[in-house]
Protein backbone atom coordinates (compact mmCIF):
# COMPACT_ATOMS: atom_id res chain seq x y z
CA UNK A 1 121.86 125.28 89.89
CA UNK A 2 118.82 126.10 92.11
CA UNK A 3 118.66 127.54 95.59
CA UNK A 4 117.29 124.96 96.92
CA UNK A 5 116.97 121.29 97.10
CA UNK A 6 114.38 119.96 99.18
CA UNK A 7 114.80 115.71 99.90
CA UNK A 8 111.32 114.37 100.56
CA UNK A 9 108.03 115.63 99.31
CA UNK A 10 106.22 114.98 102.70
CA UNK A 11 104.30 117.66 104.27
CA UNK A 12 107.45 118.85 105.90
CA UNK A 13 109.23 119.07 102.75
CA UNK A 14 106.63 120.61 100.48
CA UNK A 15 106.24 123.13 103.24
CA UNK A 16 109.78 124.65 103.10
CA UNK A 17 109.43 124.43 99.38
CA UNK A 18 106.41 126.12 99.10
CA UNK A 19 107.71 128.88 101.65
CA UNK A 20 110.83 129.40 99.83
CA UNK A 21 109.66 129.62 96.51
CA UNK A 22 106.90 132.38 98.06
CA UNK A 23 109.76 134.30 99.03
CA UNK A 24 111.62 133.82 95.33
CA UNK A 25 113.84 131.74 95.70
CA UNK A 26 114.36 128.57 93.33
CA UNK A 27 113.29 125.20 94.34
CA UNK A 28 113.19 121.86 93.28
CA UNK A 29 111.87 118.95 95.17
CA UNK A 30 112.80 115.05 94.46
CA UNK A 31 110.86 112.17 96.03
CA UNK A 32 111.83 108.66 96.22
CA UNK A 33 108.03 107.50 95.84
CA UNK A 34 106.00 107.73 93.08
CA UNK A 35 103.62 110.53 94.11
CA UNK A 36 104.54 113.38 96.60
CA UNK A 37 102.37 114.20 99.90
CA UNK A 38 104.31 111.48 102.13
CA UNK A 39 101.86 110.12 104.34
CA UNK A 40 99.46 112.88 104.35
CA UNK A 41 97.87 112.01 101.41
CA UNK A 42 93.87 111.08 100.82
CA UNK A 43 92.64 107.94 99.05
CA UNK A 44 89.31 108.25 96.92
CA UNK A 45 87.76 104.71 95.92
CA UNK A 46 84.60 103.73 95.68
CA UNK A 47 83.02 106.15 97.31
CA UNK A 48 84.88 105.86 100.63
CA UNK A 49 87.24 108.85 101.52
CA UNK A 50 90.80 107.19 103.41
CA UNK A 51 93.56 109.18 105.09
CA UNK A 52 96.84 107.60 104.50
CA UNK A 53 98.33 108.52 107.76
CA UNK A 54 96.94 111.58 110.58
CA UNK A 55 92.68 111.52 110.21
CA UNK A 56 92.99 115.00 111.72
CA UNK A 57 94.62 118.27 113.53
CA UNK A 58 93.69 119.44 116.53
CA UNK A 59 92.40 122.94 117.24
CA UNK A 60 96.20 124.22 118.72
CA UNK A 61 97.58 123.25 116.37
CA UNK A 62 98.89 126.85 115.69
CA UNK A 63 101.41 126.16 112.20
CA UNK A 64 98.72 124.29 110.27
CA UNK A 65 96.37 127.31 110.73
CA UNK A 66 99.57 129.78 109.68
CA UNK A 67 99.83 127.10 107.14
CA UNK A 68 96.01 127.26 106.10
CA UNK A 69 96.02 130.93 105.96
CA UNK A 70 98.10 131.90 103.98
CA UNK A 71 97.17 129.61 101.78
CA UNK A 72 93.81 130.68 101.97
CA UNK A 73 92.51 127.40 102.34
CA UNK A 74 90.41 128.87 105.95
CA UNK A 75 87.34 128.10 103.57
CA UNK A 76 87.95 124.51 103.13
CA UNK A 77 88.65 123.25 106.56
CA UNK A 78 86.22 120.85 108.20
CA UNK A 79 85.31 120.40 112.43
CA UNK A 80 84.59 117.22 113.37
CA UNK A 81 81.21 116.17 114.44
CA UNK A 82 80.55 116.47 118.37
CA UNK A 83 80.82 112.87 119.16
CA UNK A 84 84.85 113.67 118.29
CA UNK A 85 84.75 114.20 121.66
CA UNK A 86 84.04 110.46 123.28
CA UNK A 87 86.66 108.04 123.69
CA UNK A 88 86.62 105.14 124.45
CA UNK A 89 89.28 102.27 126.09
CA UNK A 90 88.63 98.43 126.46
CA UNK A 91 89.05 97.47 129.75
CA UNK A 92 87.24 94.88 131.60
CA UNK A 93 85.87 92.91 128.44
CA UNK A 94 84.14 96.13 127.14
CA UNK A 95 84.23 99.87 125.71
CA UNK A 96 85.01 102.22 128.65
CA UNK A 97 84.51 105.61 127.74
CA UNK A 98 86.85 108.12 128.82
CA UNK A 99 85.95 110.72 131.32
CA UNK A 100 84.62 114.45 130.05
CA UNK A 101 83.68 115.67 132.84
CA UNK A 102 84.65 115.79 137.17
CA UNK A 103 81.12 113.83 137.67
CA UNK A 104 81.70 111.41 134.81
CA UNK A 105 84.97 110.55 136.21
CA UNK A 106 83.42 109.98 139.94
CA UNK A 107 81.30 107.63 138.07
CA UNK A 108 82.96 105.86 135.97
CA UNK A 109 84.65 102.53 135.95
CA UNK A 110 87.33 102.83 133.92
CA UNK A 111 89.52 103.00 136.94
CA UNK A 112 88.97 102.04 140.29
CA UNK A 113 88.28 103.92 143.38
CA UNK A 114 91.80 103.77 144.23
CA UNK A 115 93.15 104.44 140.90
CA UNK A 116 91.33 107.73 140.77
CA UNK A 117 92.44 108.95 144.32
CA UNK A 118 95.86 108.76 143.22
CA UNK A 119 95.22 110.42 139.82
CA UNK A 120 93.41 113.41 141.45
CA UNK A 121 96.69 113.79 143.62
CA UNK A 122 98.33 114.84 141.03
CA UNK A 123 98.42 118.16 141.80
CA UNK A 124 100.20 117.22 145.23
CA UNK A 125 103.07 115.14 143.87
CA UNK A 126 105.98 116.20 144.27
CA UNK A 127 108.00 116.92 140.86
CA UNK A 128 110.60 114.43 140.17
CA UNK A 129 111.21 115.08 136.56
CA UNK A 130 114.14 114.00 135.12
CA UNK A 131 116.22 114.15 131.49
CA UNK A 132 115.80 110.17 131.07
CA UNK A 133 112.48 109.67 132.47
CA UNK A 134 110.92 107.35 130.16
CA UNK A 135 107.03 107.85 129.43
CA UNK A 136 106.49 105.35 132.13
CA UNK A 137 108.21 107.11 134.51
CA UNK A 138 106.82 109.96 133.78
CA UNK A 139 102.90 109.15 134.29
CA UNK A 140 103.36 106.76 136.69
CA UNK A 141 105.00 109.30 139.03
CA UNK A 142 102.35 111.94 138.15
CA UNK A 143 99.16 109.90 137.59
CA UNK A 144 99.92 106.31 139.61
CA UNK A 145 100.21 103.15 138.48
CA UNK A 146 96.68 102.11 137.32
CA UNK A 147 96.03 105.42 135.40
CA UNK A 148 99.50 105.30 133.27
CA UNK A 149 98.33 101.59 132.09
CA UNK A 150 94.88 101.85 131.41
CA UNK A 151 94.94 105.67 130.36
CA UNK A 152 98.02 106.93 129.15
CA UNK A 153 99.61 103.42 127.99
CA UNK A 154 97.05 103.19 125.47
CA UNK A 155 97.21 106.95 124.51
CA UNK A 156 100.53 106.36 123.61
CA UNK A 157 100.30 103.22 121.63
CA UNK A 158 97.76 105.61 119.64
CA UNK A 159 100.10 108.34 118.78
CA UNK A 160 103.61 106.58 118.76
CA UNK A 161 102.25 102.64 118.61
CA UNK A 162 105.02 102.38 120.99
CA UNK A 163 106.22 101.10 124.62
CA UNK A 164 105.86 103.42 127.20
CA UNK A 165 108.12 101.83 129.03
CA UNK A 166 111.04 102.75 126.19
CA UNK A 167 109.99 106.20 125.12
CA UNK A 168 111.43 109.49 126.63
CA UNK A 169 108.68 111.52 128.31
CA UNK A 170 110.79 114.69 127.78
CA UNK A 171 111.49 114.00 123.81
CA UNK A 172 107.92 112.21 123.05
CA UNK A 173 105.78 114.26 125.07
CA UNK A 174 108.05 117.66 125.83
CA UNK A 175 105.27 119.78 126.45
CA UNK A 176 104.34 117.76 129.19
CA UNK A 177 107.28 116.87 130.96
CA UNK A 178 108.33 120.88 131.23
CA UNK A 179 104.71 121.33 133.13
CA UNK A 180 106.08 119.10 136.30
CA UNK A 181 109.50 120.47 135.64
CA UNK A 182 108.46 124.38 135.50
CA UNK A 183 105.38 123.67 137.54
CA UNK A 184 106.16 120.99 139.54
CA UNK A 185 103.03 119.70 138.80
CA UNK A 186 101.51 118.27 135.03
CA UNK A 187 98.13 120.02 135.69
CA UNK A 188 99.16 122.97 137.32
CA UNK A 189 101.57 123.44 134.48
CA UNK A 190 98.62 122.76 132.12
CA UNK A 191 96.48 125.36 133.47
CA UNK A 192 99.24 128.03 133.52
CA UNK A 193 100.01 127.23 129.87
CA UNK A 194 96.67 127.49 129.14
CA UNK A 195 96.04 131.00 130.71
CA UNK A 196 98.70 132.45 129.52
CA UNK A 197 98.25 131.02 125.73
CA UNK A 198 94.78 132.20 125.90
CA UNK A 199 95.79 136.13 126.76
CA UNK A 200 98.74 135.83 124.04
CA UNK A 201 96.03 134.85 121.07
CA UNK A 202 93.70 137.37 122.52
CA UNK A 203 96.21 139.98 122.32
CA UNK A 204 97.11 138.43 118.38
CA UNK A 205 93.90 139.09 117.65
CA UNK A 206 94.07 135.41 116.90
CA UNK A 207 90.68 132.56 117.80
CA UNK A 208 90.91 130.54 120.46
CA UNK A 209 89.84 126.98 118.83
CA UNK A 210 89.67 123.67 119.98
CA UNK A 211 88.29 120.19 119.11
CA UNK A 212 89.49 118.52 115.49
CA UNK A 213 89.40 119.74 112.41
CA UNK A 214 90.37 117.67 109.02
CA UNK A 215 89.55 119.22 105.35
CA UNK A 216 86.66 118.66 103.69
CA UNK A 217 88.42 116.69 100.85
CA UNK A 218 90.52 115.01 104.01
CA UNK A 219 93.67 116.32 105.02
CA UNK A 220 95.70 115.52 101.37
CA UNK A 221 94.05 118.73 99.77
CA UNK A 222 96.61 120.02 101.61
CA UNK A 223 99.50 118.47 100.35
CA UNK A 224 97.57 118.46 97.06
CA UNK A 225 97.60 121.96 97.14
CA UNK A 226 100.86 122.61 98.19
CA UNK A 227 102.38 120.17 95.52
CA UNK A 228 100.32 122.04 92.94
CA UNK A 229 101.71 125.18 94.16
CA UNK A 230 105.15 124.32 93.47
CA UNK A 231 103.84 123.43 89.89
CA UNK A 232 106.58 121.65 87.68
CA UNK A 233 109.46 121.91 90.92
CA UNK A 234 108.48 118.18 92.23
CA UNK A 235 110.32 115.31 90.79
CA UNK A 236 108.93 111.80 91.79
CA UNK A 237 110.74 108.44 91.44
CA UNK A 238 114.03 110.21 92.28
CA UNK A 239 115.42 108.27 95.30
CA UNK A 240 118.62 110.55 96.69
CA UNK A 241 122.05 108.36 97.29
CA UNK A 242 124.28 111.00 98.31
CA UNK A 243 125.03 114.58 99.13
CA UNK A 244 128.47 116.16 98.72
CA UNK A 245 129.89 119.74 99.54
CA UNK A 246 131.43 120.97 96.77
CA UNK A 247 132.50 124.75 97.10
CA UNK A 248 129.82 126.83 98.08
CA UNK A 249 127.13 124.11 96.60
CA UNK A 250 126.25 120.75 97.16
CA UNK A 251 126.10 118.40 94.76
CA UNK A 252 123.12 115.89 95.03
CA UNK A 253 122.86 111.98 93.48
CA UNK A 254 119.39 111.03 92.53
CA UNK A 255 117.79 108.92 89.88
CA UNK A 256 120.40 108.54 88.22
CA UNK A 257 122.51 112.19 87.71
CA UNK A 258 124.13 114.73 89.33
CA UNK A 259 121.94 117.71 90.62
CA UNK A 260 123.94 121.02 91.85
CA UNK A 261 121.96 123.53 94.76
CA UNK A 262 123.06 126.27 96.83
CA UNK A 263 121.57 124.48 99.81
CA UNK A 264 119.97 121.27 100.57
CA UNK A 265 116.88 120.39 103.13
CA UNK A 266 116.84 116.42 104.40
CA UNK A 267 113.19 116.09 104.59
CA UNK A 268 112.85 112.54 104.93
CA UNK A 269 112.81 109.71 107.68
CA UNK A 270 115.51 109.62 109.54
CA UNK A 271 117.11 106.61 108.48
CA UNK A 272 117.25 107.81 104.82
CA UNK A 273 118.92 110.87 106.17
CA UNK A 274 121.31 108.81 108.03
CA UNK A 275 122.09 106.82 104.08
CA UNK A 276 121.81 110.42 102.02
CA UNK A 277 124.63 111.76 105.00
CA UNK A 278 127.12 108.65 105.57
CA UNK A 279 129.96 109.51 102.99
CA UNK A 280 129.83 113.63 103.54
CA UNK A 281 129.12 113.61 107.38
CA UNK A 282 129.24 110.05 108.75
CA UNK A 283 128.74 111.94 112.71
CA UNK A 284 125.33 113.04 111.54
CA UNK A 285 124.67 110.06 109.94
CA UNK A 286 125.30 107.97 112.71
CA UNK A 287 123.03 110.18 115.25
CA UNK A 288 119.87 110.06 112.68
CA UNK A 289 120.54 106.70 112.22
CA UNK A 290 119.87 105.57 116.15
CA UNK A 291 116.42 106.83 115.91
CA UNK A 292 114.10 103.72 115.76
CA UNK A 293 111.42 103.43 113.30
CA UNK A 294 108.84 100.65 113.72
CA UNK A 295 106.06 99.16 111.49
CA UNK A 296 102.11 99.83 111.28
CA UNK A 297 99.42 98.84 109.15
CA UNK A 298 96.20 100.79 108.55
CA UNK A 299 93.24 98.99 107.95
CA UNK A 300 90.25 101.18 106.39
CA UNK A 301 87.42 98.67 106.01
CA UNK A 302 83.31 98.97 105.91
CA UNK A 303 80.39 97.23 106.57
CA UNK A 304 76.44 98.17 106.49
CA UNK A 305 75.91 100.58 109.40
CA UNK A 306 72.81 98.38 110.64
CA UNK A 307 75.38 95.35 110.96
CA UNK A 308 77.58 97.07 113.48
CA UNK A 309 76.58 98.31 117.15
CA UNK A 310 79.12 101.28 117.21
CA UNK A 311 79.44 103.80 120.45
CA UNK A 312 79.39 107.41 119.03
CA UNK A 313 82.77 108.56 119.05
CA UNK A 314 86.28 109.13 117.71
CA UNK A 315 87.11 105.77 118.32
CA UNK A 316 89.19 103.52 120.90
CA UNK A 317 92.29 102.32 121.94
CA UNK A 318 93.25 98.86 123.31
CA UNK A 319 95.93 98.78 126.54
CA UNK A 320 98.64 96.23 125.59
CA UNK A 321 97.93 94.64 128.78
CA UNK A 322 94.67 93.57 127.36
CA UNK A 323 95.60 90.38 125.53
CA UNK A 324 94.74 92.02 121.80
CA UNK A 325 96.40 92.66 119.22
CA UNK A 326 94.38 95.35 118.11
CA UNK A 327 96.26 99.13 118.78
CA UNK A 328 92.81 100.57 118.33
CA UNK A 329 90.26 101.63 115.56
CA UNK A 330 88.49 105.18 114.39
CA UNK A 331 85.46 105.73 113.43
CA UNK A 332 86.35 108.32 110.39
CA UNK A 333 82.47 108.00 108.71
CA UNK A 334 80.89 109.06 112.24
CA UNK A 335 83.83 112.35 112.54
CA UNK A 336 84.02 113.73 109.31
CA UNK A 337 81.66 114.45 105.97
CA UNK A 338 81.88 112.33 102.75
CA UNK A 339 83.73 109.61 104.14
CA UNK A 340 81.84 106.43 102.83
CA UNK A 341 78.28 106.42 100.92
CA UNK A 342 75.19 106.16 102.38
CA UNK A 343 74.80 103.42 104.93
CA UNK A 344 77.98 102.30 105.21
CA UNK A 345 80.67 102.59 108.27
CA UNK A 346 83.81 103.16 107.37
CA UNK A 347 86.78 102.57 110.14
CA UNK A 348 90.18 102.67 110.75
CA UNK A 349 92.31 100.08 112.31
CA UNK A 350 95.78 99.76 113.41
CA UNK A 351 98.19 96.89 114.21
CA UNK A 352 101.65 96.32 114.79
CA UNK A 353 103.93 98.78 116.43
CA UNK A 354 107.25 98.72 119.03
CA UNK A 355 105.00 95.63 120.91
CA UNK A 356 104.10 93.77 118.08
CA UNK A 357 105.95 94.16 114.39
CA UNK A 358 104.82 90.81 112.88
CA UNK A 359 101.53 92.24 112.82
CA UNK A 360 102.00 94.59 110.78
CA UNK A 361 103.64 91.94 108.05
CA UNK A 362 100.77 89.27 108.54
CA UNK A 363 99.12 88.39 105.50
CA UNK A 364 95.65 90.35 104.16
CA UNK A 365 93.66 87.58 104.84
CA UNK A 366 95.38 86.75 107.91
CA UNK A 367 94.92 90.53 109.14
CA UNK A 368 91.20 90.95 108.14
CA UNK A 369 90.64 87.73 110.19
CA UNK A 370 92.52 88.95 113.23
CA UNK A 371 90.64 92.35 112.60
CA UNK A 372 86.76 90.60 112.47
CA UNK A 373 87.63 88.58 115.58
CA UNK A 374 88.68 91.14 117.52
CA UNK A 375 86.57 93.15 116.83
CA UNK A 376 83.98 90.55 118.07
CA UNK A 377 85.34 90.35 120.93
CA UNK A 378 85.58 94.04 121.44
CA UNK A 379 81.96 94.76 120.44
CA UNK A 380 80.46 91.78 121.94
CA UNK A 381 79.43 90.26 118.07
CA UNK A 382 80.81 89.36 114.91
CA UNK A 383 80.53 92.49 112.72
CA UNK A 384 81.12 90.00 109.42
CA UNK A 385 82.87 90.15 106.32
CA UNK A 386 83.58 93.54 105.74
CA UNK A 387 82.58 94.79 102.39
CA UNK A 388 85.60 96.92 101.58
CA UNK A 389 89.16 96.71 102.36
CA UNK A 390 92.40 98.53 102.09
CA UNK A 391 95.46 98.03 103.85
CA UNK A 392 98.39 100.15 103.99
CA UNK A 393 101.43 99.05 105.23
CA UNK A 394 104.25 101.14 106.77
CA UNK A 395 107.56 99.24 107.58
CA UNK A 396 109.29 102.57 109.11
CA UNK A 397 105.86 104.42 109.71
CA UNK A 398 106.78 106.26 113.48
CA UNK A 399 110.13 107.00 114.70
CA UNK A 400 110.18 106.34 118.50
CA UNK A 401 111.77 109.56 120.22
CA UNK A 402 113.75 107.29 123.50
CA UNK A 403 115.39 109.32 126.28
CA UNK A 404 118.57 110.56 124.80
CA UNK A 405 116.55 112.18 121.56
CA UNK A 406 117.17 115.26 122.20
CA UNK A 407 121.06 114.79 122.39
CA UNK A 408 120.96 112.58 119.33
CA UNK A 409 119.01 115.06 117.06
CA UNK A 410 121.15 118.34 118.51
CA UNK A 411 124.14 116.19 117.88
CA UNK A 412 123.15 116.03 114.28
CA UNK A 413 122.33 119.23 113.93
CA UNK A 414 126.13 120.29 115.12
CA UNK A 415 127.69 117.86 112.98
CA UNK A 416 125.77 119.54 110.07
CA UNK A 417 126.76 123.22 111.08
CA UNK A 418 130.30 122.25 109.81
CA UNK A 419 128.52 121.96 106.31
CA UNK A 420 126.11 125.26 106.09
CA UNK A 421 123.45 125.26 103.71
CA UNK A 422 122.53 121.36 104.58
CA UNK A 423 119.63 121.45 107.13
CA UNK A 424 116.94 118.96 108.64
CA UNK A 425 113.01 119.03 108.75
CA UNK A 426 110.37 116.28 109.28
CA UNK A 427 108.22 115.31 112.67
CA UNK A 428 110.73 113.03 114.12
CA UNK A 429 112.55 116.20 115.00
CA UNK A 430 110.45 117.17 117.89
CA UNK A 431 107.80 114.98 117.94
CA UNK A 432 105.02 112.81 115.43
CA UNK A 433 102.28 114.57 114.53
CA UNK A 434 101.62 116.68 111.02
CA UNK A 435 102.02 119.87 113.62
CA UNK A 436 105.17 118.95 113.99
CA UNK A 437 106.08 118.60 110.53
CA UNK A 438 104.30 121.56 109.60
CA UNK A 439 106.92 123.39 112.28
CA UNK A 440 109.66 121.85 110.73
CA UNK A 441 108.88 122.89 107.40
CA UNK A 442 108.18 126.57 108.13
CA UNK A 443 111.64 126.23 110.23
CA UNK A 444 113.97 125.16 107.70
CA UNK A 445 112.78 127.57 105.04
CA UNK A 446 113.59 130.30 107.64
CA UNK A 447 116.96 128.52 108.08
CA UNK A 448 118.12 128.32 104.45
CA UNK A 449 116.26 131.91 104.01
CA UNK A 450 118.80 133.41 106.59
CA UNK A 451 121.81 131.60 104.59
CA UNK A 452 121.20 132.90 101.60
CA UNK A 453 120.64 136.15 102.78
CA UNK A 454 123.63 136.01 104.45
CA UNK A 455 125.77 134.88 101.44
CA UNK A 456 123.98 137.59 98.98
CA UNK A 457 125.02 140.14 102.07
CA UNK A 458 128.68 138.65 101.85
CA UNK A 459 128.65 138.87 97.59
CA UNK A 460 127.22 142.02 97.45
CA UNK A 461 130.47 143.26 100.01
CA UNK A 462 132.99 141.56 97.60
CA UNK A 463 131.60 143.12 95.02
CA UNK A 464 131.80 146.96 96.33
């Protein structure tokens, strides 16, 4: 029996592993896939460089630099190039880019004269923030009408790929919606969190970074690493049926046979959480299993750089509004190092989402064809066959965190604290992105640390 069972070799789950065993405790990780690393994993072929999921981390992002230093991997971590900074959004039969400055915004025509009054009320809304705003609701009431469809819809469709008229703005974007509700204001709030973040790192001793940042053998080195870390501990090609309490352990079905562990860690989507839970805690199983998933593929596809009339930039998003299909492309070859050989553009394209599933399922040769024309109509020409594809397709790639999230996942969580030593990680938790999973990782190694602890404490009294 080991200490420790972690479900899910995703960056969540190889993070509580790889904290655990750090603190000496035994671990063993099973995966249902045939390689670990989830969807943070980094594809080398022919000489292009393609992230499987998140192209990069952003400066806060304050557990994958805990993460990072420890590990020591500081050395290995990549900014992205300036141009990171322009974005772009179609609107009005052309690339828009987003505003970086208070003059660039009086200028520019991404929204109208109107549409930019209202947004720079902001400050003089009054807060109406409310447990089931949706997204919508949310940035409409803050930013107006215009702004929440041309800015913030597409934002969303980029992180979540879905409706902003279903998501919750206090689950999906929490950070936010406390701002108005603290603040009474989004930007006020902004600025206070700001200030005071600022004086805790300077008091931490800690930098104050911004920007991107990806690794300079993309952002699977870290996985990589971590996986190699835990040396012969993860299992792959072990899809988990079932969990069971059985005394003080639980007994865990995968691939096959019966493996025993003091305590068990779900790191995996939350509708294979809701499967692994239904016979040992249906109530659990039932919450996890109301959290929607929806499909996305991932193009990554190349052509000569002197065939394609690119803006500098990250990339850009598409409104739905817009009549395309098209969620929106990066530009990974202009952000980051090593990315595609000499002379060559590599991008990044997604499709499908809450709006628009049977994309994702179309056919390669239906989905490179949809991708070349509109892409012409995006760029204004026909950037031709592309010389390299690869698509990856994701049939539950982003859980959608709708209105009531919060109750669903803390309803979980309570059903589960009738069966101690079974615990949750993963970014549908609190949010998407690999900061979030990171958290969740670091979380539930705490979380079983704390048990054991506590049940050594409670031996070591029996025994005296």
């Amino acid at each position: 029996m080991v200490d420790t069972l972690i479900v899910g070799s995703g960056i969540a789950g190889l993070v509580a592993a790889w904290k655990l065993k750090r603190s000496g405790r035994s671990v063993v990780v099973v995966e249902a896939q045939e390689r670990a690393g989830g969807n943070v994993h980094t594809i080398e072929e022919q000489g292009y460089r393609m992230e499987c999921g998140p192209h990069s981390f952003m400066g806060s992002s304050e557990y994958i630099w805990a993460l990072l230093e420890i590990a020591g991997l500081t050395e290995e971590v990549e900014p992205a190039a300036p141009v990171a900074a322009n974005r772009f959004i179609y609107r009005f039969g052309r690339l828009l880019p987003l505003p970086l400055s208070a003059g660039s915004f009086l200028g520019s025509p991404l929204l109208s004269v109107k549409g930019k009054l209202r947004l720079a009320m902001e400050p003089f809304i009054r807060s109406g923030a409310k447990p089931d705003d949706t997204a919508w609701d949310f940035f409409e009431r803050r930013f107006g009408v215009e702004a929440a469809s041309y800015i913030m819809s597409p934002f969303i469709s980029g992180i979540y790929a879905g409706d902003i008229h279903q998501l919750g703005a206090r689950a999906a974007f929490p950070k936010f919606w406390r701002f108005e509700k603290e603040s009474g204001s989004m930007i006020r709030g902004a600025l206070k969190y700001m200030k005071a973040k600022r004086k805790r790192l300077r008091a931490e001793g800690k930098p104050i970074r911004a920007g991107l940042y990806s690794m300079k053998g993309g952002l699977g080195r870290i996985t990589k690493f971590l996986e190699c870390e835990l040396a012969n501990s993860v299992f792959t090609g072990m899809p988990v049926t079932s969990v069971a309490r059985n005394g003080d352990q639980f007994e865990v079905r995968c691939g096959g046979q019966t493996m025993h562990a003091g305590t068990v860690v779900l790191a995996c989507p939350p509708h294979k959480s809701a499967e692994v839970l239904a016979a040992a805690c249906p109530e659990a199983s039932a919450s996890l299993s109301g959290v929607p998933m929806v499909p996305v593929a991932l193009v990554h596809w190349s052509i000569p750089e002197t065939r394609l009339d690119l803006p500098e930039g990250f990339g850009f998003l598409v409104p739905r509004s817009e009549n395309v299909r098209l969620l929106g492309t990066l530009f990974p070859s202009q952000l980051f190092s090593g990315r595609a050989p000499q002379g060559a553009a590599l991008m990044a394209s997604f499709f499908g989402g809450a709006l628009d599933r049977e994309a994702a399922t179309l056919p390669e040769s239906d989905l490179v064809a949809l991708l070349r024309q509109e892409h012409e109509r995006i760029l204004g020409h026909d950037p031709g066959a592309p010389e390299m594809v690869r698509v990856l397709r994701y049939s539950h790639a982003i859980p959608q965190l709708l209105p009531d999230h919060p109750e669903r996942i803390q309803s979980a969580r309570d059903a589960l604290a009738r069966m101690p030593g079974l615990v949750l990680a993963g970014n549908y938790l609190s949010g998407v992105g690999i900061e979030q999973a990171v958290e969740s990782g670091f979380a539930a190694a705490e979380s079983v640390e704390k048990l054991l602890e506590g049940r050594s404490g409670v031996a070591n009294v029996r025994a005296v």
